[in-house]
C-alpha atoms as a PDB file:
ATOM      1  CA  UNK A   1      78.615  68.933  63.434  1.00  0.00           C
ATOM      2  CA  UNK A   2      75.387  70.663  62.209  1.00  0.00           C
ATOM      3  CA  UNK A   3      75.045  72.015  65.496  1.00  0.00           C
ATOM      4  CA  UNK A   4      78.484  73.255  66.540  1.00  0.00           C
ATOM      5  CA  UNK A   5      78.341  75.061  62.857  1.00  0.00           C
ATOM      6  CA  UNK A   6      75.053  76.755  64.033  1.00  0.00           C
ATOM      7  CA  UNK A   7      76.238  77.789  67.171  1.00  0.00           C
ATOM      8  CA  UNK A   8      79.197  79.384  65.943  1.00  0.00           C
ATOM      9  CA  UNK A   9      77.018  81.443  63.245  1.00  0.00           C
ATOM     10  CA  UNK A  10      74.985  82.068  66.119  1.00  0.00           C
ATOM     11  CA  UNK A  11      78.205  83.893  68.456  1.00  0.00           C
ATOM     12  CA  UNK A  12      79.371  85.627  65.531  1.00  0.00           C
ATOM     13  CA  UNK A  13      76.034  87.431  64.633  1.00  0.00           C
ATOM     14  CA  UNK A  14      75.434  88.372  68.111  1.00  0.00           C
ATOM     15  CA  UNK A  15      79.094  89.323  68.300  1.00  0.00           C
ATOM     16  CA  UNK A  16      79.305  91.446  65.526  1.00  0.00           C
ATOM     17  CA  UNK A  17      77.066  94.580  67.036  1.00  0.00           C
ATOM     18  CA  UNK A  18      79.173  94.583  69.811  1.00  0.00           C
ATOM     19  CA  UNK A  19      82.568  94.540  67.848  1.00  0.00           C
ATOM     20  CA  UNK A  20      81.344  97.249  65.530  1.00  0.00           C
ATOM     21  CA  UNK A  21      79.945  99.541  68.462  1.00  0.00           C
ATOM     22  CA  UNK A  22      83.401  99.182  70.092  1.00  0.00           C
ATOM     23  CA  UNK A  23      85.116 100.354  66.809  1.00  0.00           C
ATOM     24  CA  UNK A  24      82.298 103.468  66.054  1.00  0.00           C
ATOM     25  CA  UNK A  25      84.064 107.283  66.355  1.00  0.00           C
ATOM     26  CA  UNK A  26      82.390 107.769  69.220  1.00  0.00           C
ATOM     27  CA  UNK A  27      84.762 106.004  71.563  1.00  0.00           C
ATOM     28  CA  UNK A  28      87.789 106.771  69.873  1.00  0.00           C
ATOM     29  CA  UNK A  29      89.126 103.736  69.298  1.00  0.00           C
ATOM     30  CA  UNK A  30      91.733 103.986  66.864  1.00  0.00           C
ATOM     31  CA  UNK A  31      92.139 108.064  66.703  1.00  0.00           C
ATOM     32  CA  UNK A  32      95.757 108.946  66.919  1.00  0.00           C
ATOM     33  CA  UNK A  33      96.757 111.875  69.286  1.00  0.00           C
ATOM     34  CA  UNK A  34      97.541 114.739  68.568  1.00  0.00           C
ATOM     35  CA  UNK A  35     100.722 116.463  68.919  1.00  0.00           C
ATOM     36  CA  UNK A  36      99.723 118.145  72.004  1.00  0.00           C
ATOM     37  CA  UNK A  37      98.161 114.925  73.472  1.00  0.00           C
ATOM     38  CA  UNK A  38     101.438 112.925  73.163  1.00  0.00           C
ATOM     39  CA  UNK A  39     103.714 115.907  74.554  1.00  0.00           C
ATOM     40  CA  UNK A  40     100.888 115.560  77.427  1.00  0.00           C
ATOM     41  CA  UNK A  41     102.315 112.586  78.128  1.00  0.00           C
ATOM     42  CA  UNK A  42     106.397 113.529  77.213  1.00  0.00           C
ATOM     43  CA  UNK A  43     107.647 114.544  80.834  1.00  0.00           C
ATOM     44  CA  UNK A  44     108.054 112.404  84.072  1.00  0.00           C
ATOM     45  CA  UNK A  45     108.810 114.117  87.741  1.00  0.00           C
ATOM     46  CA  UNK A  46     111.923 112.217  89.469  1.00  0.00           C
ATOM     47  CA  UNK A  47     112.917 112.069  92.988  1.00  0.00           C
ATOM     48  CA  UNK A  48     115.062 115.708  92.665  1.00  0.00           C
ATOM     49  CA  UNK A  49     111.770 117.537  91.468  1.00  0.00           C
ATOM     50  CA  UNK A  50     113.871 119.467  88.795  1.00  0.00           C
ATOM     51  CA  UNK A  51     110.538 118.834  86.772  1.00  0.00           C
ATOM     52  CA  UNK A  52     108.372 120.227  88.870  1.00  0.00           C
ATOM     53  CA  UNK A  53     105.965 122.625  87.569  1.00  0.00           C
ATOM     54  CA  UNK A  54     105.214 126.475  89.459  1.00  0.00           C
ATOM     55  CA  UNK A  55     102.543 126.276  92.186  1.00  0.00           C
ATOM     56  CA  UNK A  56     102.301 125.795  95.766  1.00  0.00           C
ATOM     57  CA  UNK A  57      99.371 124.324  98.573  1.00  0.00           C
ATOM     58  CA  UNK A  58      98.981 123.496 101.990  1.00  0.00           C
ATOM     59  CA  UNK A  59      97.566 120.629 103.444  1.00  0.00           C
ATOM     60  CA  UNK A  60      94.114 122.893 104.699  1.00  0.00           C
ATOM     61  CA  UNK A  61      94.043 124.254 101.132  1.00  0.00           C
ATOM     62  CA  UNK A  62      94.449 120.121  99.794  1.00  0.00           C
ATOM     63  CA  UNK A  63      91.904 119.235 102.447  1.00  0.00           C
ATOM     64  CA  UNK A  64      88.477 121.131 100.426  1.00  0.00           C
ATOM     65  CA  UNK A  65      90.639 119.554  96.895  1.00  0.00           C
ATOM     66  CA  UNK A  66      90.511 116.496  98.639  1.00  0.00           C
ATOM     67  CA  UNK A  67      86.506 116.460 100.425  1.00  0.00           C
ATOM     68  CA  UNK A  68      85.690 117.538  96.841  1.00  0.00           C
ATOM     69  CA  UNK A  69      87.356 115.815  94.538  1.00  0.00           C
ATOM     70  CA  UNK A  70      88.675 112.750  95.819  1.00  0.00           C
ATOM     71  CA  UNK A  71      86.894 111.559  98.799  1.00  0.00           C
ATOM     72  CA  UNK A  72      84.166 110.092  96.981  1.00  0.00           C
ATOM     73  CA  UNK A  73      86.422 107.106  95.683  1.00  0.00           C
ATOM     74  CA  UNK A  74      89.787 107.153  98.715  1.00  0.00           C
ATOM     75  CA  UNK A  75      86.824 107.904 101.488  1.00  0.00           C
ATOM     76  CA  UNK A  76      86.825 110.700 104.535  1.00  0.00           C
ATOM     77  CA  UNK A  77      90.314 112.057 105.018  1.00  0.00           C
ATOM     78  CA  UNK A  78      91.515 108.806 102.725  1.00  0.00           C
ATOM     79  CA  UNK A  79      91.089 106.542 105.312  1.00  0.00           C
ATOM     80  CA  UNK A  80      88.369 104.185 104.565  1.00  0.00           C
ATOM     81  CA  UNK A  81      87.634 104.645 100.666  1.00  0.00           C
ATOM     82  CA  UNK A  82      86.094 101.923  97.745  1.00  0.00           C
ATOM     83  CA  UNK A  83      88.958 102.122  95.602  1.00  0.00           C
ATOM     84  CA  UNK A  84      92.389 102.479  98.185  1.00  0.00           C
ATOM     85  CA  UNK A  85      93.593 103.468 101.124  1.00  0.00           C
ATOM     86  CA  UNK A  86      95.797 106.687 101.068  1.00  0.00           C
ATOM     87  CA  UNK A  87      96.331 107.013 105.090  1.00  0.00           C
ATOM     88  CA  UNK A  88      97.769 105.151 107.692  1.00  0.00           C
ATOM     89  CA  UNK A  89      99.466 107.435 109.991  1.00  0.00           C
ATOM     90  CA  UNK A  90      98.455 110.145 111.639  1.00  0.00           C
ATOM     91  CA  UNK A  91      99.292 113.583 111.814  1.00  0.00           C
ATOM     92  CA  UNK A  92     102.642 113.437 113.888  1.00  0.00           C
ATOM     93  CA  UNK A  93     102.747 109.659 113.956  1.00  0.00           C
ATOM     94  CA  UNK A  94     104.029 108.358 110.945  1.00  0.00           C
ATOM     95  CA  UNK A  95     103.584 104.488 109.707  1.00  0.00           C
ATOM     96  CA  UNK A  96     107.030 102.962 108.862  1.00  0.00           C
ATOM     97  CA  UNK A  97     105.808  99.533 107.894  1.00  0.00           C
ATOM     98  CA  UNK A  98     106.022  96.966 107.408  1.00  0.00           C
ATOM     99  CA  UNK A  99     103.971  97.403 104.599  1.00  0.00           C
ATOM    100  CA  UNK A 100     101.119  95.114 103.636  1.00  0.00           C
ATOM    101  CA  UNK A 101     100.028  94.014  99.806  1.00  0.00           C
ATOM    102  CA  UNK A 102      96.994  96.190 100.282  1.00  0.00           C
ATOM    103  CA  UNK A 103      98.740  98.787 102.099  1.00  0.00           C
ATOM    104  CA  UNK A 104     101.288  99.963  99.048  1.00  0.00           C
ATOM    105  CA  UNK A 105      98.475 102.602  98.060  1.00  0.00           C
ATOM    106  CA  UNK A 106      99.393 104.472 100.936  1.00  0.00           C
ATOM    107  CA  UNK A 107     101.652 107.725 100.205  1.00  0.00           C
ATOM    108  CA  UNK A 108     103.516 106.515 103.321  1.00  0.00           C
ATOM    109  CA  UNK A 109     105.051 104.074 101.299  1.00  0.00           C
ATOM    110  CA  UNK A 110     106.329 105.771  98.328  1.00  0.00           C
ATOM    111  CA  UNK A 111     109.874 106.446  98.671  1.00  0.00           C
ATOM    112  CA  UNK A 112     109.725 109.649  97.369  1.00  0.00           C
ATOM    113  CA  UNK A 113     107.072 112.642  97.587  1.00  0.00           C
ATOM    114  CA  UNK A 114     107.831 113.866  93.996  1.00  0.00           C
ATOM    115  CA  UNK A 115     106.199 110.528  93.212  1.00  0.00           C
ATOM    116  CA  UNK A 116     102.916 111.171  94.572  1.00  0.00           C
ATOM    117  CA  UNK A 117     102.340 114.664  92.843  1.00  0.00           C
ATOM    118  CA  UNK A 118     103.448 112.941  89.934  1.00  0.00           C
ATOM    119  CA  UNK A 119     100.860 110.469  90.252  1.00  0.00           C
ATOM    120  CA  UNK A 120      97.972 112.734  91.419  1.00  0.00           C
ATOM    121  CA  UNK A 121      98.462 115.327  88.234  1.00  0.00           C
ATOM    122  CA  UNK A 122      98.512 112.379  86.033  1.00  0.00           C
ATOM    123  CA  UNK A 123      95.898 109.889  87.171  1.00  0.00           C
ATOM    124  CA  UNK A 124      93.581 112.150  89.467  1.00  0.00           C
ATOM    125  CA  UNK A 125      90.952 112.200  89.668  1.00  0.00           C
ATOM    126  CA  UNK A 126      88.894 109.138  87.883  1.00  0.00           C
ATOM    127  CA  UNK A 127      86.642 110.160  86.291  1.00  0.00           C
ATOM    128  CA  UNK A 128      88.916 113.071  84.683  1.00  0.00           C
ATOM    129  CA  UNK A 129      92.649 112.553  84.895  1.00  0.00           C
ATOM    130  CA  UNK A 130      95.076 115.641  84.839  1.00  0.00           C
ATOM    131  CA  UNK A 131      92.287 117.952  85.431  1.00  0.00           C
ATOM    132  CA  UNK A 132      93.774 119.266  88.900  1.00  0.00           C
ATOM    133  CA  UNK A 133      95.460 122.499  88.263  1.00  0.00           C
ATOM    134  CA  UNK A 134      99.404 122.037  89.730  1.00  0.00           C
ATOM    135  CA  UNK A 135      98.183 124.592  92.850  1.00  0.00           C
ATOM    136  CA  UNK A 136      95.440 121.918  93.228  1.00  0.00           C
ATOM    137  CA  UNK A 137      97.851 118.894  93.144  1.00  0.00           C
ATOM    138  CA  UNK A 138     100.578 120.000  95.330  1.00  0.00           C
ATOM    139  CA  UNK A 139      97.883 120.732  97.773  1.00  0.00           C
ATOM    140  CA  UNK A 140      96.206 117.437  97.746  1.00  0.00           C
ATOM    141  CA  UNK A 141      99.617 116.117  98.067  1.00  0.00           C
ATOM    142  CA  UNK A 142     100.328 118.388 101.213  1.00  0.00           C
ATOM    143  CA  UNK A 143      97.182 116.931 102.721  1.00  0.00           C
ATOM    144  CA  UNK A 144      98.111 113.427 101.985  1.00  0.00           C
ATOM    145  CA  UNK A 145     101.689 114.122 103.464  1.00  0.00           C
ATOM    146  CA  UNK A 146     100.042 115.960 105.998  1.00  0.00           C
ATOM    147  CA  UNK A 147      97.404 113.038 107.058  1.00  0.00           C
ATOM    148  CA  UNK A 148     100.309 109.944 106.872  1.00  0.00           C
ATOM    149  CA  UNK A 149     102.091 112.141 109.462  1.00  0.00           C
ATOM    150  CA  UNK A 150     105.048 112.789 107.385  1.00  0.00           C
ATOM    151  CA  UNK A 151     104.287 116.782 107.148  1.00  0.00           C
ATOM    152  CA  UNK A 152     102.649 119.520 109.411  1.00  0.00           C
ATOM    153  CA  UNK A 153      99.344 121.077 108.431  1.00  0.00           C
ATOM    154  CA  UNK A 154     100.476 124.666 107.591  1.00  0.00           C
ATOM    155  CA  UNK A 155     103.860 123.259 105.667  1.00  0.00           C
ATOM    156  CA  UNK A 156     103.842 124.421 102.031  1.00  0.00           C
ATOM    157  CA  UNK A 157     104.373 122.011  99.326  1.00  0.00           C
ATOM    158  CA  UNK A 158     106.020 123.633  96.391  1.00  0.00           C
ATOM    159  CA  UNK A 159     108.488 122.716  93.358  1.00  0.00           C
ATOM    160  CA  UNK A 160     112.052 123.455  96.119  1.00  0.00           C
ATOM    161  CA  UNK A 161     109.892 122.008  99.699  1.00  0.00           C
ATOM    162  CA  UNK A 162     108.298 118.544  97.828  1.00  0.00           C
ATOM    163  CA  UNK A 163     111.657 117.408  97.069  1.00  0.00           C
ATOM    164  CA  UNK A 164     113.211 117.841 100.543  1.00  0.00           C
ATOM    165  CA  UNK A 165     110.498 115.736 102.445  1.00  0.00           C
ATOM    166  CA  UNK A 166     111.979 112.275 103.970  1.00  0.00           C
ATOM    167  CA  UNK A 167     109.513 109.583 103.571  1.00  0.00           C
ATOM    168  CA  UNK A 168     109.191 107.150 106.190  1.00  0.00           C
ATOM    169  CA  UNK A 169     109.804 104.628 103.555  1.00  0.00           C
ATOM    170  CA  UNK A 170     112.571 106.056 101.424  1.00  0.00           C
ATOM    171  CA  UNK A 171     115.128 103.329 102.589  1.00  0.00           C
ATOM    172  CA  UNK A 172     112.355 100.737 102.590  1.00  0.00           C
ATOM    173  CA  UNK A 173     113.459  99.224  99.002  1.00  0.00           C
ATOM    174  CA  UNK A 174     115.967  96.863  98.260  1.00  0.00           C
ATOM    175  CA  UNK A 175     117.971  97.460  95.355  1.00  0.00           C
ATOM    176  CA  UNK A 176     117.643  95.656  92.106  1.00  0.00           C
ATOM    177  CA  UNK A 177     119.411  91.800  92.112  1.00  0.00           C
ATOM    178  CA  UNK A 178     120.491  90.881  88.509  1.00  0.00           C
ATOM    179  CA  UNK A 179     118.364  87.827  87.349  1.00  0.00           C
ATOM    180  CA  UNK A 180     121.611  86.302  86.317  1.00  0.00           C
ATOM    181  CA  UNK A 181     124.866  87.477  88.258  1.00  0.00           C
ATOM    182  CA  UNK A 182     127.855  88.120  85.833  1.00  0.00           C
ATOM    183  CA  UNK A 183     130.533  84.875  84.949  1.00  0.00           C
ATOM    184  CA  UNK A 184     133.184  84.915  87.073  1.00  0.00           C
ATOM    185  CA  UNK A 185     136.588  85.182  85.410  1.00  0.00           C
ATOM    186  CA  UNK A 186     138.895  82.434  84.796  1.00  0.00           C
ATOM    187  CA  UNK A 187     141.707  82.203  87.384  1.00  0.00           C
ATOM    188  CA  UNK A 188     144.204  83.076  83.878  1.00  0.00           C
ATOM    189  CA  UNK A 189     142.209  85.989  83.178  1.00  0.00           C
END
């Protein structure tokens, strides 16, 4: 018993630096945002793009966003990257699935382009999310669109063009079954 007890005094000591460094201002654990963080956050883009903020890009423009910003975690032209694989068409050719698990990165399979500049102006890039300006984001999203095959290389991506593009997976979901279907009626009813 005398041992168990010192063990556990033991964990907690060591413990307690950690816990406390955690907690310290300087990682901002526990700050509430401000107004202007959570209003940050207040908006969502859906498949009509109504949301859709000015700007414009091509996929040469995204291409030097891309080499720049992105390519050091999605790889060369997002083929081959660390983190995911962005590409799997080619320009002209593109992939209609079937879609693997580790293939559901790819912008190919997103049934709608609104939801990849969504995404991008969000999340993008790592190590500073949401610090692509929207010219920057619709052209990284033109180059995407542009490498899956979906989009030519001088097409420009804007708030009325994003919207209109068919994705090669847009039909590729099936729609939502109800966990438990409804009663049927009573033959009186």
């Amino acid at each position: 018993m005398r041992c168990s007890l010192n063990l556990l005094v033991s964990a907690m000591i060591l413990a307690a630096p950690a816990t406390a460094l955690a907690q310290s201002p300087r990682f901002n654990v526990g700050t509430p945002l401000s107004q202007e963080e959570i209003k940050s956050f207040d908006f969502m883009i859906g498949p009509e793009g109504k949301e859709l903020p000015p700007g414009s890009g091509t996929a040469k423009e995204g291409a030097a966003v891309f080499a720049k910003r992105c390519e050091v975690c999605h790889g060369q032209n997002g083929e081959r990257g660390v983190l995911r694989r962005l590409v799997l068409g080619s320009p002209g050719k593109p992939y209609r699935g079937p879609f693997k698990e580790n293939e559901k990165d790819s912008v190919a399979y997103y049934p709608y382009a609104t939801i990849a500049w969504d995404y991008i102006n969000r999340a993008m890039p790592v190590p500073k999310p949401g610090s692509l300006t929207h010219d920057e984001v619709y052209a990284v999203v033109a180059f995407l669109l542009y490498r899956n095959g979906i989009i030519g290389e001088n097409d420009v991506m804007d708030a009325k063009s994003l919207p209109k593009v068919e994705m090669p997976n847009r039909h590729g979901f099936v729609p939502e079954v109800p966990v438990y279907p409804p009663e049927p009626k009573p033959s009186w009813w």
